[in-house]
C-alpha atoms as a PDB file:
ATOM      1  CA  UNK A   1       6.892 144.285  13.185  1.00  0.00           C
ATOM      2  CA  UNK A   2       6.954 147.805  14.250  1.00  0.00           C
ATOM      3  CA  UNK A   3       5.349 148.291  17.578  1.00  0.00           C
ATOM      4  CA  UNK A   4       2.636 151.374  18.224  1.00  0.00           C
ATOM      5  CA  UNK A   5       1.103 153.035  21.186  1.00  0.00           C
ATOM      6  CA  UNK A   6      -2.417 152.138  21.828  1.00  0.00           C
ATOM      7  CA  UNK A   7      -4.644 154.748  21.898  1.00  0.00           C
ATOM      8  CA  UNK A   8      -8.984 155.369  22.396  1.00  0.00           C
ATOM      9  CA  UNK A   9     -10.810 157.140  19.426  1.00  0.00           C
ATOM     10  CA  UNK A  10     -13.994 158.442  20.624  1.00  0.00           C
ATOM     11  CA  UNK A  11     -16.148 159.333  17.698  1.00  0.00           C
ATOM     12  CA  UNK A  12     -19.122 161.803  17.859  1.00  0.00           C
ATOM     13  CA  UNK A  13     -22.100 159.803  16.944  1.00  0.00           C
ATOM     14  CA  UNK A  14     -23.107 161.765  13.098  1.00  0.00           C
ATOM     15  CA  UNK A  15     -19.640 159.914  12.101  1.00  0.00           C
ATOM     16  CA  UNK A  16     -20.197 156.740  13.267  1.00  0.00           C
ATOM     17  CA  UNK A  17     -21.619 155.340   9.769  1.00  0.00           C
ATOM     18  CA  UNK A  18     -18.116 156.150   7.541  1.00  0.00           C
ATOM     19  CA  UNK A  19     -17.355 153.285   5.829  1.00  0.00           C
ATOM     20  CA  UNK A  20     -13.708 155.110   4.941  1.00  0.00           C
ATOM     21  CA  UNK A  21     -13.095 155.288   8.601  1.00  0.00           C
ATOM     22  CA  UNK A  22     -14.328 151.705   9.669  1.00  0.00           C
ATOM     23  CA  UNK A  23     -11.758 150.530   6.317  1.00  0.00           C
ATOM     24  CA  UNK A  24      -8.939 152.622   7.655  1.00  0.00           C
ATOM     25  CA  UNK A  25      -9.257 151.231  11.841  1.00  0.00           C
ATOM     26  CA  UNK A  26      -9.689 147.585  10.177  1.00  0.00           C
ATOM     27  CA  UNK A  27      -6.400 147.531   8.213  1.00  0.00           C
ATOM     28  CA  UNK A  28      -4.443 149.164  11.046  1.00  0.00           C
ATOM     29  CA  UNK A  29      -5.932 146.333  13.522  1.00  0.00           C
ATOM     30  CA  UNK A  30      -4.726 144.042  10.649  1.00  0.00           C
ATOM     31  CA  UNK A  31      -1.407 145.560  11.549  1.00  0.00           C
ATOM     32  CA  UNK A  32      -1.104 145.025  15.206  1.00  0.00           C
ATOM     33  CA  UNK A  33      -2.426 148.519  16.062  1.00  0.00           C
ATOM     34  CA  UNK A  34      -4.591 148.384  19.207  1.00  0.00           C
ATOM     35  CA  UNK A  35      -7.305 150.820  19.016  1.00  0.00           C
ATOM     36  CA  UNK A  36     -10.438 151.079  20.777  1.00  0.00           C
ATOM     37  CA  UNK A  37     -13.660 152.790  19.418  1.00  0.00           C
ATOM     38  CA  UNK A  38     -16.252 155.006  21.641  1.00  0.00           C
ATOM     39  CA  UNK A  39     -18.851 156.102  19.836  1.00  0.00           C
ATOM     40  CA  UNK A  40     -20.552 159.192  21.815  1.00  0.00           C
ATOM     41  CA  UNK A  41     -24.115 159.607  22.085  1.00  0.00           C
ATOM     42  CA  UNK A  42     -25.141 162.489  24.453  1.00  0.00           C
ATOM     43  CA  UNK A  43     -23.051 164.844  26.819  1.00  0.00           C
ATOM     44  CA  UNK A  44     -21.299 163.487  29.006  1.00  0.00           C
ATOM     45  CA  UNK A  45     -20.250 160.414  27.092  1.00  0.00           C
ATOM     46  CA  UNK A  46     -16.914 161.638  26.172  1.00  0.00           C
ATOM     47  CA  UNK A  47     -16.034 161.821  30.161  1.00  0.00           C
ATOM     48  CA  UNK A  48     -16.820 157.974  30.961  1.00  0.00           C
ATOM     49  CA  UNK A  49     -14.671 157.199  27.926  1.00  0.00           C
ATOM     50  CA  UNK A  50     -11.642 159.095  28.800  1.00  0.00           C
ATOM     51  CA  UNK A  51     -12.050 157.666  32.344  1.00  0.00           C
ATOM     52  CA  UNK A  52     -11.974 154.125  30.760  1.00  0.00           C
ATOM     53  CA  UNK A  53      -9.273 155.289  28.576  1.00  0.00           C
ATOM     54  CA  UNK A  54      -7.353 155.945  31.608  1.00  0.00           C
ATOM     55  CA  UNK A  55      -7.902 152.697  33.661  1.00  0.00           C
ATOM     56  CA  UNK A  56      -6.624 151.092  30.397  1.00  0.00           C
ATOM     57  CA  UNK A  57      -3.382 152.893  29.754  1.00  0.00           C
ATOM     58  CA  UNK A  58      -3.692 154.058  26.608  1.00  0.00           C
ATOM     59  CA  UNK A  59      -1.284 156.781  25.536  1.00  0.00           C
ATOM     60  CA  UNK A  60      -3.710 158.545  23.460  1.00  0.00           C
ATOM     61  CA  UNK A  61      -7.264 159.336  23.305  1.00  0.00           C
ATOM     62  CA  UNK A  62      -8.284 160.684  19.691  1.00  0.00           C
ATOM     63  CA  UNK A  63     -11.134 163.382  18.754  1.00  0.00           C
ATOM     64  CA  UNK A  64     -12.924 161.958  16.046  1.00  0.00           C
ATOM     65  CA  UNK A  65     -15.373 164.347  14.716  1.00  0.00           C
ATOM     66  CA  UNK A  66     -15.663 168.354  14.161  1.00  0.00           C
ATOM     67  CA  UNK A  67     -14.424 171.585  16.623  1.00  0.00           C
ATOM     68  CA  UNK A  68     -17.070 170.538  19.054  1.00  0.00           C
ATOM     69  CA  UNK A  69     -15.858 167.179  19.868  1.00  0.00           C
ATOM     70  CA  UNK A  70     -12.215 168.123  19.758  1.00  0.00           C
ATOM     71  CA  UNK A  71     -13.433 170.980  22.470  1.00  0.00           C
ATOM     72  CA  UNK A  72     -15.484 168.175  24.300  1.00  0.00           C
ATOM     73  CA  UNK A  73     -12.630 165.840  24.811  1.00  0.00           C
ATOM     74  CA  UNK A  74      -9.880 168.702  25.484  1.00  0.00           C
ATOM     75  CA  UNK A  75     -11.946 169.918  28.261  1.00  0.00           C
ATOM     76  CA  UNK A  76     -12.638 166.263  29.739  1.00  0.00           C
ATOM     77  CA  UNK A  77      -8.819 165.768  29.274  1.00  0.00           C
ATOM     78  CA  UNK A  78      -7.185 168.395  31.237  1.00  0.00           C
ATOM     79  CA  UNK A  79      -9.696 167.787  34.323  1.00  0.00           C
ATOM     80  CA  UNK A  80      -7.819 164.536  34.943  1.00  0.00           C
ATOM     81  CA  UNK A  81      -4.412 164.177  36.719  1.00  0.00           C
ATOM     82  CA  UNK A  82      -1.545 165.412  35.051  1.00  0.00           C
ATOM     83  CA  UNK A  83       0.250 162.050  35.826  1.00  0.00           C
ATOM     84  CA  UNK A  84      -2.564 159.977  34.248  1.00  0.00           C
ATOM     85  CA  UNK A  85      -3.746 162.586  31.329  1.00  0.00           C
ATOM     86  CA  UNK A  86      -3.348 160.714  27.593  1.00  0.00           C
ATOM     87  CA  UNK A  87      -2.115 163.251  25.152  1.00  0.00           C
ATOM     88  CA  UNK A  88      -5.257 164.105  22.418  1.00  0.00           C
ATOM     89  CA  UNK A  89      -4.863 163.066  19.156  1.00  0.00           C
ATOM     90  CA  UNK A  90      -7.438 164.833  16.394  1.00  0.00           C
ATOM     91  CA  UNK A  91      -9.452 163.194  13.713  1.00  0.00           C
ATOM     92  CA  UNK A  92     -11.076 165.941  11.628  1.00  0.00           C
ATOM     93  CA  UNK A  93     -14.440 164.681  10.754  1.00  0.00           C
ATOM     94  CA  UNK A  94     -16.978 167.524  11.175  1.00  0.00           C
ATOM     95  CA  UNK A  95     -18.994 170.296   9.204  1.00  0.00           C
ATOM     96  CA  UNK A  96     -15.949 172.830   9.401  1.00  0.00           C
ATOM     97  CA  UNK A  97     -13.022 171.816  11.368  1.00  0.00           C
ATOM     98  CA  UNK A  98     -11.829 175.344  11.856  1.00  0.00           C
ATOM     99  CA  UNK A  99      -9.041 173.910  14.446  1.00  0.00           C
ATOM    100  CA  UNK A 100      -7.994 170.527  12.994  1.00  0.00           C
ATOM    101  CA  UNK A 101      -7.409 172.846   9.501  1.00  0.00           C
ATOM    102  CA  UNK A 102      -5.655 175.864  10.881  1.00  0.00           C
ATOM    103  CA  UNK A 103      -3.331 173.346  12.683  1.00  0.00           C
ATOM    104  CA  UNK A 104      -2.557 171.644   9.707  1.00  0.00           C
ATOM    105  CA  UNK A 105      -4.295 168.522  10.500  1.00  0.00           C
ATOM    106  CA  UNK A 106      -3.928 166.216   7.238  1.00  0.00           C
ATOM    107  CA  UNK A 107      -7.281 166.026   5.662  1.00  0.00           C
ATOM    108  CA  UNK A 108      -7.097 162.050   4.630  1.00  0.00           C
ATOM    109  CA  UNK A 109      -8.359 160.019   7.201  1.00  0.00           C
ATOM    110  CA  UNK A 110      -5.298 157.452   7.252  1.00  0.00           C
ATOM    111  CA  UNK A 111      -2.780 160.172   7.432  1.00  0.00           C
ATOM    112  CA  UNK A 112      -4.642 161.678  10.166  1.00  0.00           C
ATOM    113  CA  UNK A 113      -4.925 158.819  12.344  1.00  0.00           C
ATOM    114  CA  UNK A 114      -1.552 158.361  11.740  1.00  0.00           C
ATOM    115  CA  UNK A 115      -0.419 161.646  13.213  1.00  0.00           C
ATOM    116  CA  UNK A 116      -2.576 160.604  16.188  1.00  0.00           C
ATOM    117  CA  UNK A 117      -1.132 157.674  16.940  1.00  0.00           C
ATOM    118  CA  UNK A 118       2.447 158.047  16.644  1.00  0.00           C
ATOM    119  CA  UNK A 119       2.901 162.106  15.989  1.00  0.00           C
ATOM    120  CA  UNK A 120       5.187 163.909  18.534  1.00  0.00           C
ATOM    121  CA  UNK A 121       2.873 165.376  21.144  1.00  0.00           C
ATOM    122  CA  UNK A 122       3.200 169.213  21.908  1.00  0.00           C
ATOM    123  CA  UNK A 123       1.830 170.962  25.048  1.00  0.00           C
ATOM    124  CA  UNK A 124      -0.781 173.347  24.397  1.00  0.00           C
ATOM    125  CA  UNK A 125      -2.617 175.918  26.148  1.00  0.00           C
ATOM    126  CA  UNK A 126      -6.307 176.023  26.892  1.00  0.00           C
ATOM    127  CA  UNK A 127      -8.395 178.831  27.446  1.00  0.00           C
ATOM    128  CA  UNK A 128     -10.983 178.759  30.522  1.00  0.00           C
ATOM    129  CA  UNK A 129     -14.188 181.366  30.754  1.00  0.00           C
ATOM    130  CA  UNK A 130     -15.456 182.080  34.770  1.00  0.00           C
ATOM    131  CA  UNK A 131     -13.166 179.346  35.982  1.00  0.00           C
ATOM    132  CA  UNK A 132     -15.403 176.710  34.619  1.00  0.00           C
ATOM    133  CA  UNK A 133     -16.141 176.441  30.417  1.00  0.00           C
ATOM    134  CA  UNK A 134     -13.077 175.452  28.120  1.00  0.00           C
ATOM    135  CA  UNK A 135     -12.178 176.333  24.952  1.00  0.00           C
ATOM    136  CA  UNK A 136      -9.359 174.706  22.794  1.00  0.00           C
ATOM    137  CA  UNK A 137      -9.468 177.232  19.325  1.00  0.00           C
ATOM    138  CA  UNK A 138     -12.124 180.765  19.859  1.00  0.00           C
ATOM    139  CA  UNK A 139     -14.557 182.315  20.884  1.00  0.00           C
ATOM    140  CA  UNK A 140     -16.702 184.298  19.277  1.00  0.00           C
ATOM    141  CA  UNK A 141     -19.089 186.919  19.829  1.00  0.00           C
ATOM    142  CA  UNK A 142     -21.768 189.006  18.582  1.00  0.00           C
ATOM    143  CA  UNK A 143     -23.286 188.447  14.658  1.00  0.00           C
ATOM    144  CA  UNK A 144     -21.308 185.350  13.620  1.00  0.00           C
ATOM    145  CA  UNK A 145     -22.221 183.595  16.425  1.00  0.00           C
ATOM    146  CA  UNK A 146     -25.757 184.048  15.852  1.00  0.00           C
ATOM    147  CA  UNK A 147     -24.944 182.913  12.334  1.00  0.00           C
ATOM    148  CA  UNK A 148     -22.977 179.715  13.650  1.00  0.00           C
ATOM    149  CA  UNK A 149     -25.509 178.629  16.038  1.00  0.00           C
ATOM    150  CA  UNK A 150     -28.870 179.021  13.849  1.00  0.00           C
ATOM    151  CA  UNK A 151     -27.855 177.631  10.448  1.00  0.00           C
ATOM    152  CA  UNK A 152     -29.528 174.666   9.557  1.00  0.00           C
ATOM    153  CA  UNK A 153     -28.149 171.141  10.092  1.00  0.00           C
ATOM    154  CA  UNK A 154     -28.943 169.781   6.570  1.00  0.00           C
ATOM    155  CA  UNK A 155     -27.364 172.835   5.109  1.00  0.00           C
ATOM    156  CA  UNK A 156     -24.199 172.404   6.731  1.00  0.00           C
ATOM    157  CA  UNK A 157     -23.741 168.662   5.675  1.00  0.00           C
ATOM    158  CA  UNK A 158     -24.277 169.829   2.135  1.00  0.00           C
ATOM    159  CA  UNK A 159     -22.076 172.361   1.638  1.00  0.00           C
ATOM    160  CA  UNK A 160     -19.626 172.608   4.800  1.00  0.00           C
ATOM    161  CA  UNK A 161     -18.065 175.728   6.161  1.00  0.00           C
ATOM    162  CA  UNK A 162     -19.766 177.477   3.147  1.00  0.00           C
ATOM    163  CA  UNK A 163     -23.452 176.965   4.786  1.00  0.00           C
ATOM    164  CA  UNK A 164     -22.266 180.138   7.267  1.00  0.00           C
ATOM    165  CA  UNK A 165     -21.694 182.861   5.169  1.00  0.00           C
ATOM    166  CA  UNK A 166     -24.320 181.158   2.968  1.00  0.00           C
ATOM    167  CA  UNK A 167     -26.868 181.452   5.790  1.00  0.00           C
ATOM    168  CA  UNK A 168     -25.483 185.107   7.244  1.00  0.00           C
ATOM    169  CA  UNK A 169     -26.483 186.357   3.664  1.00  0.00           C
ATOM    170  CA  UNK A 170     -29.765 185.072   3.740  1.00  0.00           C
ATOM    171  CA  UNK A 171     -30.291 186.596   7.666  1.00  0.00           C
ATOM    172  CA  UNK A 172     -29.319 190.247   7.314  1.00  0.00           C
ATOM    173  CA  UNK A 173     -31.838 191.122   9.625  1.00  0.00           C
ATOM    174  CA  UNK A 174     -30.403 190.042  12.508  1.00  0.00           C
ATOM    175  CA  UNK A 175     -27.356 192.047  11.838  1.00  0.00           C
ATOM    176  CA  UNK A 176     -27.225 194.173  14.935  1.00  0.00           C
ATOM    177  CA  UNK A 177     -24.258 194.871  17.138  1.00  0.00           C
ATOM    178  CA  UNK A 178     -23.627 194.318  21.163  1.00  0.00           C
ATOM    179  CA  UNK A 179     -22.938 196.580  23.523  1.00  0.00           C
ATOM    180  CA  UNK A 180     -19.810 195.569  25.718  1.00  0.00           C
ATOM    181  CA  UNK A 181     -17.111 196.956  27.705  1.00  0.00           C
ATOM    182  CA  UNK A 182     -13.797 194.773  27.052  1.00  0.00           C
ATOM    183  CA  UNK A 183     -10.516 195.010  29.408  1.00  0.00           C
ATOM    184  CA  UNK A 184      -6.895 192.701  29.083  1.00  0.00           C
ATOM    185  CA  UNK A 185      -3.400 193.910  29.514  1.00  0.00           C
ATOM    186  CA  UNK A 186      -3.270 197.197  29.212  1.00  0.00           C
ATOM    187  CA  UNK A 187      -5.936 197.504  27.113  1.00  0.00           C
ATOM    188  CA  UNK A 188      -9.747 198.889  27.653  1.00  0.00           C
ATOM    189  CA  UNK A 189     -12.553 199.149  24.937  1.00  0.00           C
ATOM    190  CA  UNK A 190     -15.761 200.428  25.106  1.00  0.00           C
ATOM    191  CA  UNK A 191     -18.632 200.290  22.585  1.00  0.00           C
ATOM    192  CA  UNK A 192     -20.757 197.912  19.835  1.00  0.00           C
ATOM    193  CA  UNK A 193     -19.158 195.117  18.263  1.00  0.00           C
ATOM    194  CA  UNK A 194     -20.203 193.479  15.437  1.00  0.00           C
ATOM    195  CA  UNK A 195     -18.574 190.535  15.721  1.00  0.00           C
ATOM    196  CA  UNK A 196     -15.894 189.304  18.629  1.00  0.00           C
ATOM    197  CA  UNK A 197     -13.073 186.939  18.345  1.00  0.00           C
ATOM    198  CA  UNK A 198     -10.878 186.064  21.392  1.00  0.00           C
ATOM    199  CA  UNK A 199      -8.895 183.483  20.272  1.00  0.00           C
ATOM    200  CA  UNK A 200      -6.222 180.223  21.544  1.00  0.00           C
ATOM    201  CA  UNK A 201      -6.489 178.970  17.687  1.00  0.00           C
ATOM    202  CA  UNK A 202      -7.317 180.933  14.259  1.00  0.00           C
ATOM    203  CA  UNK A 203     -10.158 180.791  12.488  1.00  0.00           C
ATOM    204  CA  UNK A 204     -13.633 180.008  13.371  1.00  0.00           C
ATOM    205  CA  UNK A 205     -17.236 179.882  11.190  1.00  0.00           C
ATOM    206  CA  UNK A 206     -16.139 177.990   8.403  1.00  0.00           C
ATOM    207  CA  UNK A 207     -12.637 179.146   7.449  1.00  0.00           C
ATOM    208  CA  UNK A 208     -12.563 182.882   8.831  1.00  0.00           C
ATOM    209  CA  UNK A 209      -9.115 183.909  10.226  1.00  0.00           C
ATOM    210  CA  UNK A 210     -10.691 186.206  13.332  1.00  0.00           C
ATOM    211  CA  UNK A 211      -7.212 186.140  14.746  1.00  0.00           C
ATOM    212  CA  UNK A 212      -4.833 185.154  12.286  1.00  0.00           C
ATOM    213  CA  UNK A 213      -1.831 185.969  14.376  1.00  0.00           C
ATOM    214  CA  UNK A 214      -2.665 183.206  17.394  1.00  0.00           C
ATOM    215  CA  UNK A 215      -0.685 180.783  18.779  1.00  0.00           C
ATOM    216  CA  UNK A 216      -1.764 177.574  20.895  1.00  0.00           C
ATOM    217  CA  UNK A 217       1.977 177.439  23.024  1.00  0.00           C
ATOM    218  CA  UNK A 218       2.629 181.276  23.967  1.00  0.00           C
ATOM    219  CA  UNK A 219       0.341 181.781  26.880  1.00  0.00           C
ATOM    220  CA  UNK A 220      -1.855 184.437  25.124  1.00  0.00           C
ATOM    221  CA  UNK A 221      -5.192 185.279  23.525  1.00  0.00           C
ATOM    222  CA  UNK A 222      -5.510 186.995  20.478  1.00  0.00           C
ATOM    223  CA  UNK A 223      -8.512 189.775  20.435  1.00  0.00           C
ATOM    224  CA  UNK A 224     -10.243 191.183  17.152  1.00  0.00           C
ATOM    225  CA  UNK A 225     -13.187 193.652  17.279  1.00  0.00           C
ATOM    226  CA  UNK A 226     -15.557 194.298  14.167  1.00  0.00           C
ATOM    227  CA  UNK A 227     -16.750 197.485  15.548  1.00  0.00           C
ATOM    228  CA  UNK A 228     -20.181 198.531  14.237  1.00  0.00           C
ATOM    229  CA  UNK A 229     -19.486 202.462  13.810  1.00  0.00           C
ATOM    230  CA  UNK A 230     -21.484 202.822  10.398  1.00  0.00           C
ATOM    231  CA  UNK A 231     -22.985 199.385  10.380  1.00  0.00           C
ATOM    232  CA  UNK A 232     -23.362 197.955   6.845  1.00  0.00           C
ATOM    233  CA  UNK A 233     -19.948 200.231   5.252  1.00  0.00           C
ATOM    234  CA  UNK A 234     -17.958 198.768   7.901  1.00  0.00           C
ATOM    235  CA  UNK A 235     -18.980 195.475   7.143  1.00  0.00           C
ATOM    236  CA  UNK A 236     -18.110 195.944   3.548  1.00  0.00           C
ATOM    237  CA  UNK A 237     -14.696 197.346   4.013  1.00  0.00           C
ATOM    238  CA  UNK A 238     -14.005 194.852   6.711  1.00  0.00           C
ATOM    239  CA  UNK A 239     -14.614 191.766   4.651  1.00  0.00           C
ATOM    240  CA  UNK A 240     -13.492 193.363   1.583  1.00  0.00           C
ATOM    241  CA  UNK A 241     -10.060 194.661   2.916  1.00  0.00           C
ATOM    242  CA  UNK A 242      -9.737 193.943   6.553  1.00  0.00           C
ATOM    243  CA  UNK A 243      -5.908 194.833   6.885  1.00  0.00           C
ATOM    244  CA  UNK A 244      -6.852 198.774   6.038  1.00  0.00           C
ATOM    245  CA  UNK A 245     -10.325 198.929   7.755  1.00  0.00           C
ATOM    246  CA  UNK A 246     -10.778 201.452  10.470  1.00  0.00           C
ATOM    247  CA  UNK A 247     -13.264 199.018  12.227  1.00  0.00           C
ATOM    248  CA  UNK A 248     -10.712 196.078  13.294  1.00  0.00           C
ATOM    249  CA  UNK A 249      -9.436 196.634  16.256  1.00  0.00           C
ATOM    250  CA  UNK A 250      -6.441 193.920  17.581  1.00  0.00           C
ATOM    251  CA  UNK A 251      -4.798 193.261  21.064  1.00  0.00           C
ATOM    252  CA  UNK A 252      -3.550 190.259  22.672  1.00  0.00           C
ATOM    253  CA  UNK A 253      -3.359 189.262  26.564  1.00  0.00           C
ATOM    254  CA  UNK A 254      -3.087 186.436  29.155  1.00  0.00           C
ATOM    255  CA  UNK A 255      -6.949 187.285  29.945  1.00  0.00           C
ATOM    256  CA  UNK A 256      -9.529 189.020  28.744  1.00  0.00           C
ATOM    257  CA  UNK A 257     -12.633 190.074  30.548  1.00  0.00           C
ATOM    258  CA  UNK A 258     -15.766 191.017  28.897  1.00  0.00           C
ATOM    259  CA  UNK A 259     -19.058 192.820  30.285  1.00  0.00           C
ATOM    260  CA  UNK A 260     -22.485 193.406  28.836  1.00  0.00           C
ATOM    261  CA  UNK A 261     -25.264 194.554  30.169  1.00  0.00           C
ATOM    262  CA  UNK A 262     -27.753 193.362  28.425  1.00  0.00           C
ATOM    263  CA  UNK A 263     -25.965 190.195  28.028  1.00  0.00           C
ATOM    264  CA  UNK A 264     -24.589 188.377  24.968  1.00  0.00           C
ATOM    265  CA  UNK A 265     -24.037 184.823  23.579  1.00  0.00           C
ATOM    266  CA  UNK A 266     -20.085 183.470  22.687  1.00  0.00           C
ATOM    267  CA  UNK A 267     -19.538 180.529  21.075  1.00  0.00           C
ATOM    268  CA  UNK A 268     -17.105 178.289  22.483  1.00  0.00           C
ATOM    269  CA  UNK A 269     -15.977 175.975  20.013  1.00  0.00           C
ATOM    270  CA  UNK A 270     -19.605 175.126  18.975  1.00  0.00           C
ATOM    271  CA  UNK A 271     -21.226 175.687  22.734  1.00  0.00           C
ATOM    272  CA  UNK A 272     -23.187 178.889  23.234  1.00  0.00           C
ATOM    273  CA  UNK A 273     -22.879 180.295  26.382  1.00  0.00           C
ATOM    274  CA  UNK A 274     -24.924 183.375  27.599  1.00  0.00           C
ATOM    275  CA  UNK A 275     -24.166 186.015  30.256  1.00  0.00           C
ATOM    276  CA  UNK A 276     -23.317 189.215  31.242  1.00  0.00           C
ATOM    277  CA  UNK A 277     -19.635 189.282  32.459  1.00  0.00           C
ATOM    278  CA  UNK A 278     -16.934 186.792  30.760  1.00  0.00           C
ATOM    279  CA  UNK A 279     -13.739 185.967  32.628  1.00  0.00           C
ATOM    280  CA  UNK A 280     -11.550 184.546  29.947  1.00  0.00           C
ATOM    281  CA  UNK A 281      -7.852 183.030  31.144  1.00  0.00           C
ATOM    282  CA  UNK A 282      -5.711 180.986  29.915  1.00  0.00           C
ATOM    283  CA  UNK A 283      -4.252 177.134  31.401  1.00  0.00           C
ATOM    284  CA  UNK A 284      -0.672 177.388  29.897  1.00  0.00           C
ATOM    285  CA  UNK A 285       0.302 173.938  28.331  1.00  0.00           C
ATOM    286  CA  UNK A 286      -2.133 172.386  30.139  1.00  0.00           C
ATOM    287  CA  UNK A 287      -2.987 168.956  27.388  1.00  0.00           C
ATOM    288  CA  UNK A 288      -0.410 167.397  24.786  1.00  0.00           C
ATOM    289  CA  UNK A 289      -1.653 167.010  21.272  1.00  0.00           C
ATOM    290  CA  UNK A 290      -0.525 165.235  18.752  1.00  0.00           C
ATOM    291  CA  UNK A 291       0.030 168.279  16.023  1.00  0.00           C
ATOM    292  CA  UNK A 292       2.124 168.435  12.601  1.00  0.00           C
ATOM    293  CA  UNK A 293       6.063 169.170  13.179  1.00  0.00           C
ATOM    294  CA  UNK A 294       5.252 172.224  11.421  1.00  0.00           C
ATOM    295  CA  UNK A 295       2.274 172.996  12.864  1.00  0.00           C
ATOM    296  CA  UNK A 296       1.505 176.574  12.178  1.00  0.00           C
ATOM    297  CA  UNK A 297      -0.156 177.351  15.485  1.00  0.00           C
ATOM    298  CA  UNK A 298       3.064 176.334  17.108  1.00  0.00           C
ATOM    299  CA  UNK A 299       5.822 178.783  18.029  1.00  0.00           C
END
């Protein structure tokens, strides 16, 4: 019988009741896989399990649950020693899954857990903000994270990444831009954005590719800018023909640093977080994930 690494799948707490899942962990038990099941209840939780997961030596510790979690765990991760750090498996299980899909995460739970137990581990880079707040795919500024952050629970189980745009329809009238000043790598911007996306991964609220040209290995962050220079024609053209519209503006850097005065809310994989100035970096290949061999958000 073919021997496999043991690993720890902590599993946010709205998940906890799929029957598929509890099927799938029972039959690989059946088959001499040793897997241990966390089941997280408040913040915080994640930590003390990837602590335990540590004192028992397992070689993986798997995110079981939606961009939040896999941020959650990531973050917990890479704050442990290098020489004791599991590599991160990822168990897509949430309302959008903007990372697990733009990574090519299978969507079948066996086939995922699969790739989490025994799929070749790559080192990826994660992004930091002030020195302190980590981010595994984006973050996002400005209208869409307003969008993300108020749309209703129950709406979002129903119809999944949908429930966004469904929701930023139906709230037009908080469609107003930020004022910002952003600086990188030779690059400087000044003005009101509509919507900001500085991203380690892809796509973010549901399926949108804010920075379809990212990469998780090459030590940079991918910026896009909706400007707001004639509010509601930009936002046509933009989502109507983004490649030609005058309002997108691209750059890419090792760090990005963004100031508002009158302060403004990103969204960090799911966690708002408010301020005035934003120090974004990156932590080159600082975790090992378990990712597709053709994972598209590897170079």
């Amino acid at each position: 019988m073919a021997t496999y690494p043991e690993s720890l799948l902590i599993l946010n707490g709205k998940s906890a009741g799929n029957e598929l899942l509890r099927e799938a962990i029972t039959e690989l038990r059946d088959n001499g896989v040793i897997i241990h099941v966390r089941v997280t209840w408040e913040k915080g939780d994640a930590a003390r399990y990837i602590e335990e997961a540590c004192q028992l030596g397992v070689e993986t510790v798997i995110a079981g649950g939606g961009d939040g979690t896999i941020n959650e765990i990531a973050t917990a991760l890479i704050e442990r020693d290098a020489a004791e750090r599991p590599a991160m498996g990822i168990l897509p299980l949430g309302t959008a899954n903007d990372f697990a899909t733009s990574a090519g995460i299978p969507e079948s739970l066996d086939k995922a857990l699969q790739l989490a137990i025994v799929g070749k581990a790559a080192a990826v880079d994660i992004a930091q903000v002030n020195d302190k707040t980590c981010f595994i795919n984006m973050a996002t500024g400005g209208f869409g994270t307003r969008i993300t952050s108020e749309t209703p629970e129950k709406l979002k189980a129903a119809l999944g990444g949908v429930s966004y745009l469904i929701h930023g329809l139906m709230r037009m009238d908080m469609l107003k831009p930020d004022r910002c000043e952003i600086n990188g790598e030779n690059f400087h911007w000044q003005g009101d954005a509509l919507v900001i996306g500085i991203g380690n991964g892809r796509q973010a609220g549901g399926g949108q590719q804010l920075c379809p040209d990212a990469l998780i290995n090459d030590g940079l962050l991918q910026l896009r800018i909706f400007t707001s220079d004639g509010l509601l024609p930009a936002l046509f053209t933009t989502l109507t023909n983004p490649e030609e519209s005058p309002n997108i503006l691209d750059a890419q850097s090792e760090w990005f640093e963004i100031i508002a005065p009158h302060g403004m809310t990103f969204n960090l994989d799911g966690e708002p977080l408010s301020g005035e100035h934003f120090r974004i970096s990156l932590l080159p290949r600082a975790l090992n994930c378990r990712l597709p061999p053709d994972c598209p958000l590897l170079r």
